[in-house]
Protein backbone atom coordinates (compact mmCIF):
# COMPACT_ATOMS: atom_id res chain seq x y z
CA UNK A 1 30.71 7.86 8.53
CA UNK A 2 30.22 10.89 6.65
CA UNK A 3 28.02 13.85 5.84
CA UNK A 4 25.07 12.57 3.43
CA UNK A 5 26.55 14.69 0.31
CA UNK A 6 30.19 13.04 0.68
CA UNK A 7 28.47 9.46 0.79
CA UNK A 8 26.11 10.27 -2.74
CA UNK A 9 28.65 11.47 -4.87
CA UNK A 10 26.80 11.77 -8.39
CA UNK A 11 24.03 10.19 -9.91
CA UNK A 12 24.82 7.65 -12.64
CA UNK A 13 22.88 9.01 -16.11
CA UNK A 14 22.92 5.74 -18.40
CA UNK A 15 20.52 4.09 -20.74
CA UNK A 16 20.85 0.81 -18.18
CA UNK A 17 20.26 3.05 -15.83
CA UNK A 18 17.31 4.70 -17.19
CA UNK A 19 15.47 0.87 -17.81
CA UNK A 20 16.00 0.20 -14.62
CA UNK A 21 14.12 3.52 -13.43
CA UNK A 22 11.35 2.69 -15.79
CA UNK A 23 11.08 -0.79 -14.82
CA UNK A 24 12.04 -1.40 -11.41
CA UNK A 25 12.22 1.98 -9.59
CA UNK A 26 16.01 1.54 -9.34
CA UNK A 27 18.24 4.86 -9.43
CA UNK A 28 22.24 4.26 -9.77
CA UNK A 29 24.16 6.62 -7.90
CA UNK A 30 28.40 6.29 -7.48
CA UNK A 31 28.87 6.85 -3.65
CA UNK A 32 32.20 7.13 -1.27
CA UNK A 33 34.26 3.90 -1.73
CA UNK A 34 34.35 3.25 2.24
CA UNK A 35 30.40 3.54 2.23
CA UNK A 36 27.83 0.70 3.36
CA UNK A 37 24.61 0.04 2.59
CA UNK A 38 23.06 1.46 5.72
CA UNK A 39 25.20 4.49 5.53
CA UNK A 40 23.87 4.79 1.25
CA UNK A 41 20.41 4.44 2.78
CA UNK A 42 20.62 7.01 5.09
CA UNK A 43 21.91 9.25 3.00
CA UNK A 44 19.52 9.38 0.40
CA UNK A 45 16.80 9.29 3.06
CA UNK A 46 18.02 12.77 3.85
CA UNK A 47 18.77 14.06 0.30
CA UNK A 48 15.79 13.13 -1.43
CA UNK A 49 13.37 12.41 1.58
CA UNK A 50 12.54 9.01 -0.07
CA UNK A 51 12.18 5.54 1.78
CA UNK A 52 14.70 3.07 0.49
CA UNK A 53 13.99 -0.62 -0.22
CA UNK A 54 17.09 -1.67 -1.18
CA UNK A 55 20.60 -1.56 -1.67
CA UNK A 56 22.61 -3.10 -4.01
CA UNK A 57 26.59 -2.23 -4.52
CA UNK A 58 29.43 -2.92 -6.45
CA UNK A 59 33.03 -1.89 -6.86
CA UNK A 60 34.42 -0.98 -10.16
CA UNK A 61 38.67 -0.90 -10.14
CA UNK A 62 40.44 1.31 -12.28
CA UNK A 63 41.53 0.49 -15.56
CA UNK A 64 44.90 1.06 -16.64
CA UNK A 65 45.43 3.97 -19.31
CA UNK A 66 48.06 5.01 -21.50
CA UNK A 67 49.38 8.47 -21.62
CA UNK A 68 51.39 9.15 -25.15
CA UNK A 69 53.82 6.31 -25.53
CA UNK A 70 56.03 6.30 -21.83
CA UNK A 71 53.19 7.62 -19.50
CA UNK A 72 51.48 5.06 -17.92
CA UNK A 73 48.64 4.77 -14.96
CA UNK A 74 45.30 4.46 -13.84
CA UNK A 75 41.67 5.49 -14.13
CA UNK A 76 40.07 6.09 -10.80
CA UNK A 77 38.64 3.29 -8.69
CA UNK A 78 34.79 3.98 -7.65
CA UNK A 79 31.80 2.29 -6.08
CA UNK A 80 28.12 1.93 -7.62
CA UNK A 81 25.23 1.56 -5.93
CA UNK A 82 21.60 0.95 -7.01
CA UNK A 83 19.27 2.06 -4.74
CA UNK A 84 15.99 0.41 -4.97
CA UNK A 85 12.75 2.52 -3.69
CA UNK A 86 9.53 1.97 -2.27
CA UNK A 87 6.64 1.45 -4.29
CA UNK A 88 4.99 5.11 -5.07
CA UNK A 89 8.44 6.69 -4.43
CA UNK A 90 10.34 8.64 -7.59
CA UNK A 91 12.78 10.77 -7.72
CA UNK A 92 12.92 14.12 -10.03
CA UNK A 93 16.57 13.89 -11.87
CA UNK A 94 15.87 16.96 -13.86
């Protein structure tokens, strides 16, 4: 599809997100909307040099927002995934 860096497009910094680190070895990225799991995969095989185990994803539509009192429109739509990796396999997010 695309290059590995347009597929991962930042990594997802919550406190869910940081249980599921601790617990599981799960790391929540939001990717390219048009992205599959194989592609996500892939991609952070050659980021991060880390074997995947799984993929999970999800898509998250925009919310509508209110600008002042006549402006009115949307928050941008984006796609999560949480990438599951092998056992002995971290990542450094710092």
């Amino acid at each position: 599809m695309k290059d590995a860096y347009q597929i991962i497009r930042n990594i997802r910094l919550t406190e869910k997100a940081a249980i599921a680190t601790e617990t599981n070895n799960e790391y929540v990225f939001e990717v390219h909307p048009k992205a599959n799991k194989l592609e996500i995969a892939q991609a952070i095989r050659t980021i991060f040099g880390k074997k995947v185990d799984s993929v999970r994803t999800s898509n998250y539509a925009g919310k509508a927002r209110r600008k002042r009192t006549a402006a009115a429109g949307f928050t941008a739509s984006w796609k999560k995934a949480v990438v599951r990796l092998a056992p002995g396999e971290t990542i450094d997010l710092t």
